[in-house]
C-alpha atoms as a PDB file:
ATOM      1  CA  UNK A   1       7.735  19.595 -11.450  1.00  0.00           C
ATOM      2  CA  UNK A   2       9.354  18.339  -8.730  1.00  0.00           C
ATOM      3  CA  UNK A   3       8.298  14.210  -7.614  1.00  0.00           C
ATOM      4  CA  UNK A   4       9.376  13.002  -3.617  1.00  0.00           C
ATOM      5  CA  UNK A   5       9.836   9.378  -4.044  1.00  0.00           C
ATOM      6  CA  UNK A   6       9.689   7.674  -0.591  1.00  0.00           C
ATOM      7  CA  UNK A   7      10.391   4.698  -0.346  1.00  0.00           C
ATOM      8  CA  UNK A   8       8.950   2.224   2.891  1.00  0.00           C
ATOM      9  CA  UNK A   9       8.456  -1.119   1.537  1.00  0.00           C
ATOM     10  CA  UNK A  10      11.382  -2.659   2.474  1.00  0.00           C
ATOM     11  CA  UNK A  11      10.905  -5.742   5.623  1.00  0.00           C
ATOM     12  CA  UNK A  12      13.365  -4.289   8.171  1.00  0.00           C
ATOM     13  CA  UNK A  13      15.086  -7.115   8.972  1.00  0.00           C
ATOM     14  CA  UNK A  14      17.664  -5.847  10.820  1.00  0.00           C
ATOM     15  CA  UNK A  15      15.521  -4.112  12.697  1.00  0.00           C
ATOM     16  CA  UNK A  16      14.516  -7.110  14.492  1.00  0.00           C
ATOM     17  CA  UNK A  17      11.192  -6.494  16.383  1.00  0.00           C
ATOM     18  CA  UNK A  18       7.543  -7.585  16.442  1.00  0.00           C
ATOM     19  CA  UNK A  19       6.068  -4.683  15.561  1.00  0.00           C
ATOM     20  CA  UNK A  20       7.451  -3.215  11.989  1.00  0.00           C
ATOM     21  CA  UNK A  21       9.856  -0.575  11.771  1.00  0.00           C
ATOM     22  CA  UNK A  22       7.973   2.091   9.556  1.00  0.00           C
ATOM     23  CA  UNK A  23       5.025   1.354  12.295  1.00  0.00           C
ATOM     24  CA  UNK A  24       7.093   2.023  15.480  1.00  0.00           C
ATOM     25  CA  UNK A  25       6.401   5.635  17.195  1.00  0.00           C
ATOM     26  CA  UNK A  26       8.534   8.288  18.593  1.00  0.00           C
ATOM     27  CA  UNK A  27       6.727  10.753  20.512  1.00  0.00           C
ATOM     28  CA  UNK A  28       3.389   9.376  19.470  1.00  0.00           C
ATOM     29  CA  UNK A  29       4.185   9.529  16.302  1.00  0.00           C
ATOM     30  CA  UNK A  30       4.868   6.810  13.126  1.00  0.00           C
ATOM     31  CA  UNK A  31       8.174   6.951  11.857  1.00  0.00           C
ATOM     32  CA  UNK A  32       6.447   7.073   8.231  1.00  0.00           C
ATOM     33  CA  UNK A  33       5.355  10.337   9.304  1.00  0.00           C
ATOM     34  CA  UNK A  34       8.485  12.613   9.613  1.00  0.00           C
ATOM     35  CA  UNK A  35       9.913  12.506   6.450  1.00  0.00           C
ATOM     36  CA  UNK A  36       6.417  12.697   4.692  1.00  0.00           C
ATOM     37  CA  UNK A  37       5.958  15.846   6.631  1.00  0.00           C
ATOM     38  CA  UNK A  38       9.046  17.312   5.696  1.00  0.00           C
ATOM     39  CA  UNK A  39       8.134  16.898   2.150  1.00  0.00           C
ATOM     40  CA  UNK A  40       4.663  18.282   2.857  1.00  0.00           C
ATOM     41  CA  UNK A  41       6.196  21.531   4.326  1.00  0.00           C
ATOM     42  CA  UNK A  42       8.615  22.364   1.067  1.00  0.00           C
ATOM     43  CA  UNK A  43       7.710  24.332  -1.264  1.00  0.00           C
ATOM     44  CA  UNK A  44       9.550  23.019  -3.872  1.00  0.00           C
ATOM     45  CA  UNK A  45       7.543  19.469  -3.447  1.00  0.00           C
ATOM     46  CA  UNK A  46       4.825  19.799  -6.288  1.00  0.00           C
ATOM     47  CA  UNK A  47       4.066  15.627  -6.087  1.00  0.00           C
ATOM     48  CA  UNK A  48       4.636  12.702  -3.029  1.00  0.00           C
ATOM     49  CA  UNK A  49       4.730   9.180  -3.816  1.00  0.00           C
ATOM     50  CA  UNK A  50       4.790   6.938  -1.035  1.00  0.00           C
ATOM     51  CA  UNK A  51       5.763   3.588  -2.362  1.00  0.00           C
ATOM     52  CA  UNK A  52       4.849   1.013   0.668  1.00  0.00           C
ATOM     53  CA  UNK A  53       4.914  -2.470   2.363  1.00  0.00           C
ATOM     54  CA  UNK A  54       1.443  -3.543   0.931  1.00  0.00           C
ATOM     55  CA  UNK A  55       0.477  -4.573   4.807  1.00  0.00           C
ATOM     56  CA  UNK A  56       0.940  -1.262   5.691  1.00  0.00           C
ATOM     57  CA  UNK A  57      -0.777   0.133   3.125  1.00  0.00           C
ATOM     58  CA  UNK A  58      -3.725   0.931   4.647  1.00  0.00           C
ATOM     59  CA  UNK A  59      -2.656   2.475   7.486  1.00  0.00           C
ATOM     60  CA  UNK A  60      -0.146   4.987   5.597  1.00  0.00           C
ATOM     61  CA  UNK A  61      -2.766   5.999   2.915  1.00  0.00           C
ATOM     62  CA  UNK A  62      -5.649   6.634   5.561  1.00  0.00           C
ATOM     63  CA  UNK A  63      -3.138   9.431   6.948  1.00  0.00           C
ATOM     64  CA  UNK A  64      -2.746  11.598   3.688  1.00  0.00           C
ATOM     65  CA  UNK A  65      -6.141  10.662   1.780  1.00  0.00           C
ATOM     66  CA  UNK A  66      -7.065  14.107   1.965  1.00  0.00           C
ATOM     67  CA  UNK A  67      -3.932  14.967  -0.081  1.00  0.00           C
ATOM     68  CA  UNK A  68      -4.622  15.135  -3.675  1.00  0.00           C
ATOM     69  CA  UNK A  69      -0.827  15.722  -3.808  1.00  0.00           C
ATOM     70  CA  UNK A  70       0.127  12.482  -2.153  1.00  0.00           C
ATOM     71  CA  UNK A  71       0.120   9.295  -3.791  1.00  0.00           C
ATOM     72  CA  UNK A  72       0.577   5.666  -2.795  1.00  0.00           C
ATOM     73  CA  UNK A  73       1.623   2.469  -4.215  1.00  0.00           C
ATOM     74  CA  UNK A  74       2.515  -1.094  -3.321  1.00  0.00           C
ATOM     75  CA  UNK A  75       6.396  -1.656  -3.584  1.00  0.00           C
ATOM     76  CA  UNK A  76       8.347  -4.771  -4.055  1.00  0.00           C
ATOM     77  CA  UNK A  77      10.265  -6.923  -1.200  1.00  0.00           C
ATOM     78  CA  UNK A  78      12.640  -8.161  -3.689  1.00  0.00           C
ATOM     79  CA  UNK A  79      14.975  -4.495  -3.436  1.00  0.00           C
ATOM     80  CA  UNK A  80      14.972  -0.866  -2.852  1.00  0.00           C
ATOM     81  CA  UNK A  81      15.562  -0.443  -6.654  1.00  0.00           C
ATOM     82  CA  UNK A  82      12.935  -2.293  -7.926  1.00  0.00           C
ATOM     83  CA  UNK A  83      10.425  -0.244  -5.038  1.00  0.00           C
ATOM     84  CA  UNK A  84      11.926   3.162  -6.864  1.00  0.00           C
ATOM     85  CA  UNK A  85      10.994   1.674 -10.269  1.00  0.00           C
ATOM     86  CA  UNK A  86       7.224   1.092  -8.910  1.00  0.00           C
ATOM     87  CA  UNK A  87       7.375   4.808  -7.795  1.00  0.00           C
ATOM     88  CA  UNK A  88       8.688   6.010 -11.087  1.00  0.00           C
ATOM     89  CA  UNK A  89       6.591   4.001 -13.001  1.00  0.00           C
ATOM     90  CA  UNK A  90       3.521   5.305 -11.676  1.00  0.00           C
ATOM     91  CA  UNK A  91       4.236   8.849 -11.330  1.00  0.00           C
ATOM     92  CA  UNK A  92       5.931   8.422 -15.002  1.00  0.00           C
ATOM     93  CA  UNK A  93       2.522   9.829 -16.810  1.00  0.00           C
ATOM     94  CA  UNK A  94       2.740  13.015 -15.553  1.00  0.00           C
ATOM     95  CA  UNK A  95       6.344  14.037 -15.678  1.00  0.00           C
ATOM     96  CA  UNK A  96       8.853  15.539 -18.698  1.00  0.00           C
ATOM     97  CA  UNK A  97      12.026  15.082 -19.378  1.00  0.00           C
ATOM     98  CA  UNK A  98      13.375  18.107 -16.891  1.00  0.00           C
ATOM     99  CA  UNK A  99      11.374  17.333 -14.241  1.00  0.00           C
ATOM    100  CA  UNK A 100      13.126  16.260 -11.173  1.00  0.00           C
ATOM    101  CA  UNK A 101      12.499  12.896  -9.006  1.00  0.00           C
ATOM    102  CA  UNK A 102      14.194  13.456  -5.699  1.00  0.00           C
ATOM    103  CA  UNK A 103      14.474   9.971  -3.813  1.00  0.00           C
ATOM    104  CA  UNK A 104      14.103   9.879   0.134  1.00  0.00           C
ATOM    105  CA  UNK A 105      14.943   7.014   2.612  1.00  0.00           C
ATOM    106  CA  UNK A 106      11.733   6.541   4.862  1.00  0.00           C
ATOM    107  CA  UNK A 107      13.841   5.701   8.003  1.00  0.00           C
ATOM    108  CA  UNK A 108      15.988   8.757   7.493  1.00  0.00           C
ATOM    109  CA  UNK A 109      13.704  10.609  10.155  1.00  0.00           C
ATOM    110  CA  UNK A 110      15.798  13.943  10.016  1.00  0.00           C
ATOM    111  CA  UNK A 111      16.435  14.560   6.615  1.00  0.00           C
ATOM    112  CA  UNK A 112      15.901  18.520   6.090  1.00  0.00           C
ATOM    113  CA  UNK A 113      14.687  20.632   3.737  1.00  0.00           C
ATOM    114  CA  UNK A 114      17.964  22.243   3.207  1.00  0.00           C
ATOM    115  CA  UNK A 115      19.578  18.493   1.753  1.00  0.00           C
ATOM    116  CA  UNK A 116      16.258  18.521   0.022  1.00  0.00           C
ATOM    117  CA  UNK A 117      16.193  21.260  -1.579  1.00  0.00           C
ATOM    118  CA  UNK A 118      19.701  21.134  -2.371  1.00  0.00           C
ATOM    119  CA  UNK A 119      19.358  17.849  -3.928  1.00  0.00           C
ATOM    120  CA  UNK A 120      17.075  19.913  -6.720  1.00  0.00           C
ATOM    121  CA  UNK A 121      18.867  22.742  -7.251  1.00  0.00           C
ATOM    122  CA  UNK A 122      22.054  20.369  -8.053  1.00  0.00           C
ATOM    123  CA  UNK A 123      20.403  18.297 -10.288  1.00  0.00           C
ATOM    124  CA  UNK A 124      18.824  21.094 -12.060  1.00  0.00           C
ATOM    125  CA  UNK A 125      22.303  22.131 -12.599  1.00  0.00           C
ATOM    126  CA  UNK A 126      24.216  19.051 -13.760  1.00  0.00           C
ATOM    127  CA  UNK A 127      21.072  16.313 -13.927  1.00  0.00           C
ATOM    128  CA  UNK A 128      21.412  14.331 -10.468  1.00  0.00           C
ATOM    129  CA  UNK A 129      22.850  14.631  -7.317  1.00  0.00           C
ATOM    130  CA  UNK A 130      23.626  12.623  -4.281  1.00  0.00           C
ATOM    131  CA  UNK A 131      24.238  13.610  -0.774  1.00  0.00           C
ATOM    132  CA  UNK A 132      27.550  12.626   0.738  1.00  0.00           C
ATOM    133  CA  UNK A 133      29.635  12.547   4.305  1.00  0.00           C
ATOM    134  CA  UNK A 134      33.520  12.381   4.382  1.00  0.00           C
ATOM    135  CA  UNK A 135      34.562   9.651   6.575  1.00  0.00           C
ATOM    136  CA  UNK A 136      35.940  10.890  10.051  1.00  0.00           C
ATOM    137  CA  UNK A 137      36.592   7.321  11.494  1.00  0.00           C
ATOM    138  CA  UNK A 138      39.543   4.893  10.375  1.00  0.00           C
ATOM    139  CA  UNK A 139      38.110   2.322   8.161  1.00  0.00           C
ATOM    140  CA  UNK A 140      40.233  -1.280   7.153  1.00  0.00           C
ATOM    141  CA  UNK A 141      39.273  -3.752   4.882  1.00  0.00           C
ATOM    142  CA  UNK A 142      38.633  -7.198   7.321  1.00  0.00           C
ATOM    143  CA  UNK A 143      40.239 -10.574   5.388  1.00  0.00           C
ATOM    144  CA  UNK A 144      40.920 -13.601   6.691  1.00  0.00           C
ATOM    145  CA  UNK A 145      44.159 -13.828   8.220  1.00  0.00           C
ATOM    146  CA  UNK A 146      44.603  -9.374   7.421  1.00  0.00           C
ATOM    147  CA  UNK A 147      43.675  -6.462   7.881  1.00  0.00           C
ATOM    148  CA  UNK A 148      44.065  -3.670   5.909  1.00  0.00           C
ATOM    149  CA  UNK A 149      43.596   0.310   6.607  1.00  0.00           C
ATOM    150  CA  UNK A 150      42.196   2.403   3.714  1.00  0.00           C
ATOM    151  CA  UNK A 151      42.752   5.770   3.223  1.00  0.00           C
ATOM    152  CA  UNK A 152      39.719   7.551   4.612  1.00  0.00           C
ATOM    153  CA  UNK A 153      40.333  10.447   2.219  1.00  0.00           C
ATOM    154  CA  UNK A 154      38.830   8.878  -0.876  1.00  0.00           C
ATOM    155  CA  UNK A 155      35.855   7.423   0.804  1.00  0.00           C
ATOM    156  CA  UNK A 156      32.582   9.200   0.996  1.00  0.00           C
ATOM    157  CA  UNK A 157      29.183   7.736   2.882  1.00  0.00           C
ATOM    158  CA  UNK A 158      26.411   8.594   0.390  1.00  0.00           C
ATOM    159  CA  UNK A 159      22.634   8.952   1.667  1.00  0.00           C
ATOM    160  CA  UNK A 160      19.263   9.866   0.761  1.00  0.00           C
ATOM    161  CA  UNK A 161      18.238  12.420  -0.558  1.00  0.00           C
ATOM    162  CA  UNK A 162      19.147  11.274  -4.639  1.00  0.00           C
ATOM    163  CA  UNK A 163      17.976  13.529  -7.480  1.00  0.00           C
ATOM    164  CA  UNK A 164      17.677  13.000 -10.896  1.00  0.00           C
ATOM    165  CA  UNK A 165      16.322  14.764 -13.840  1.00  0.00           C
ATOM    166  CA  UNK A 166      13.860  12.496 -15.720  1.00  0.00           C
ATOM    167  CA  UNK A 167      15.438  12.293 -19.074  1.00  0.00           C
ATOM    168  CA  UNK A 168      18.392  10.484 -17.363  1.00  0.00           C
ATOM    169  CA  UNK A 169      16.202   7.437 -15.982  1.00  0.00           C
ATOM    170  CA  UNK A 170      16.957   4.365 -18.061  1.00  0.00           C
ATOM    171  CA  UNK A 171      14.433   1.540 -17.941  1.00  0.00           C
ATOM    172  CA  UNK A 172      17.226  -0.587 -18.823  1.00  0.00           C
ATOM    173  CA  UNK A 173      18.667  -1.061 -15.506  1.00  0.00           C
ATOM    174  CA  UNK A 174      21.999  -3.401 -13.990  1.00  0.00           C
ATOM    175  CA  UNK A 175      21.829  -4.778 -10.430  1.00  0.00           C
ATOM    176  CA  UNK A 176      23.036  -2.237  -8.299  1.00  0.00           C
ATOM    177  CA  UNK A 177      23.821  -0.722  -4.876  1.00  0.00           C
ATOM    178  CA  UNK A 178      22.141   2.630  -5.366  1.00  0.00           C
ATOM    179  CA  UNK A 179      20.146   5.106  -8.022  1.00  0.00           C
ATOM    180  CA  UNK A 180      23.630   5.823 -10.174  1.00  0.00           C
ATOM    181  CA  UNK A 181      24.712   2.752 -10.210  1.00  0.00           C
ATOM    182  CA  UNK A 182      21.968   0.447 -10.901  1.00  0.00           C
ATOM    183  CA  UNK A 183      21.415   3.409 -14.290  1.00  0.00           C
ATOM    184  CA  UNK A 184      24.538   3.386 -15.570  1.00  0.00           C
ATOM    185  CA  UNK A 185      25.377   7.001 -14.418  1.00  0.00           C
ATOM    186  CA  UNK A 186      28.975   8.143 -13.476  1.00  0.00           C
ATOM    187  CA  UNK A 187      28.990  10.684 -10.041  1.00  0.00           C
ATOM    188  CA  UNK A 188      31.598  13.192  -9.901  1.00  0.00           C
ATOM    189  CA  UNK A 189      32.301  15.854  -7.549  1.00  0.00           C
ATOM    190  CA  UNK A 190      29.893  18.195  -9.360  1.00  0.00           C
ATOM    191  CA  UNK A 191      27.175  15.761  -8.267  1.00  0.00           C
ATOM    192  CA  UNK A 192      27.977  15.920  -4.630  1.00  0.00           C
ATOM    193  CA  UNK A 193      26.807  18.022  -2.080  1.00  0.00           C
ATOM    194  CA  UNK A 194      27.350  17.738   1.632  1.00  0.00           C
ATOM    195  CA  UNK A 195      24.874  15.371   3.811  1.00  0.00           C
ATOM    196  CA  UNK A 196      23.914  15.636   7.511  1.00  0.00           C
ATOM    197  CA  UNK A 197      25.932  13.156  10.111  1.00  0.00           C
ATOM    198  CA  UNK A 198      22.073  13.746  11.706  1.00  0.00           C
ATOM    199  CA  UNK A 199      20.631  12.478   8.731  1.00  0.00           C
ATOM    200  CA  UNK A 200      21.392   8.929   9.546  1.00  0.00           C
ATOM    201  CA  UNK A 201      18.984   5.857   8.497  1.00  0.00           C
ATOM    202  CA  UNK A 202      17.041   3.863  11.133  1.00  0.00           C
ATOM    203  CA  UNK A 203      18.151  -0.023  10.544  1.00  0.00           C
ATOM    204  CA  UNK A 204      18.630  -0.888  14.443  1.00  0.00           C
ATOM    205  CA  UNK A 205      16.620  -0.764  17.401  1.00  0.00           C
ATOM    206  CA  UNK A 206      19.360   0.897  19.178  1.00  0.00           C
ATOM    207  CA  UNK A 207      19.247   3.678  16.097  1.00  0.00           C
ATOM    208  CA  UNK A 208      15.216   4.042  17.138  1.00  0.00           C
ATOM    209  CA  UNK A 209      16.526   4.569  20.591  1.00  0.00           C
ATOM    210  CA  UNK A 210      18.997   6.785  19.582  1.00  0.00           C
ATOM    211  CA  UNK A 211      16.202   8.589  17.735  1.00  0.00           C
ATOM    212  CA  UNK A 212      13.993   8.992  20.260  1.00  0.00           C
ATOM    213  CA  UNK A 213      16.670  10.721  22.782  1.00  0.00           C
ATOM    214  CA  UNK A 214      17.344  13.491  20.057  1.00  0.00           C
ATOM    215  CA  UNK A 215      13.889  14.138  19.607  1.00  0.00           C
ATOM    216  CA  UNK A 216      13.356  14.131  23.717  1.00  0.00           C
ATOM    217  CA  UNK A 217      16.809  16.438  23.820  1.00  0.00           C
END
């Protein structure tokens, strides 16, 4: 089986608006929406867990009630991770050890089924897998009175989708950045695949704007 962990809870902070982020439209339509419908449209998707902002719970859930597929639980505002482990936790009764939890950024509006189901065929393979863009800009390190350039050709962006096969998730988890970190687990390049430079995450206004003019285009 093959579990879609998305994950909305988070405040949006940096989004900076009145009205939330997961809650703001393009083309008359949420931004919850598009990656849920993704998800609804592959094949490969057996499960959905939608693991929300509990004020915007209602609103999300009356959308996919219908789906006995689709499930959806209250998430935490404390961080991403401990939103996944509410996900994980609740879908945890019906999985085994091979089957695969593929987690999906909410705000990542364009993610395709082609990262998606790349995502599972990886970590079918070799257990997990992240999604990853080489670095095309310079990049330096900003210090007080220096600044230093790095070289661009060891530095990867990583996004959503993450896969993992269930037998690798450890309750026993460290404070960290992302899924491999925060359990323990070492990426290398068999792990990798390549991402989408359209598969970019939502965290300003301006990337909303930006949104909507691909969508319009």
């Amino acid at each position: 089986m093959n579990v879609a962990i998305i994950l909305l809870a988070g405040k949006g902070e940096r989004f900076k608006s009145t009205a939330t982020k997961n809650l703001s439209t393009i083309n008359n339509k949420y931004l919850f929406n598009f990656v849920i419908d993704t998800c609804l449209k592959n094949k490969n998707i057996d499960k959905i867990v939608l693991v929300v902002n509990k004020n915007e719970k209602s609103i999300i859930a009356s959308k996919y009630s219908k789906n006995k597929n689709v499930h959806v639980v209250v998430g935490s505002l404390l961080s991403r991770q401990a939103s996944l482990n509410i996900g994980v936790k609740f879908i945890s009764k019906y999985l085994k050890p091979s089957d695969i939890l593929i987690t999906l950024d909410g705000d990542r509006i364009f993610v395709s089924n082609k990262l998606i189901n790349k995502s599972i065929e990886i970590s079918k393979k070799h257990g997990y897998s992240c999604a990853n863009i080489k670095l095309v800009d310079s990049i330096v390190s900003v210090n007080t009175c220096d600044i230093k350039y790095l070289n661009r050709d060891k530095i990867y962006c990583i996004q959503t989708p993450q896969a993992i096969q269930y037998k690798f998730w450890n309750n026993k988890q460290k404070i960290g950045n992302d899924l491999f970190t925060s359990l323990n687990l070492k990426l290398d390049k068999s792990h990798l695949f390549d991402g989408d430079p359209l598969n970019f995450k939502i965290t300003f206004k301006k990337d909303l704007e930006l949104a909507k003019k691909i969508k319009l285009s």
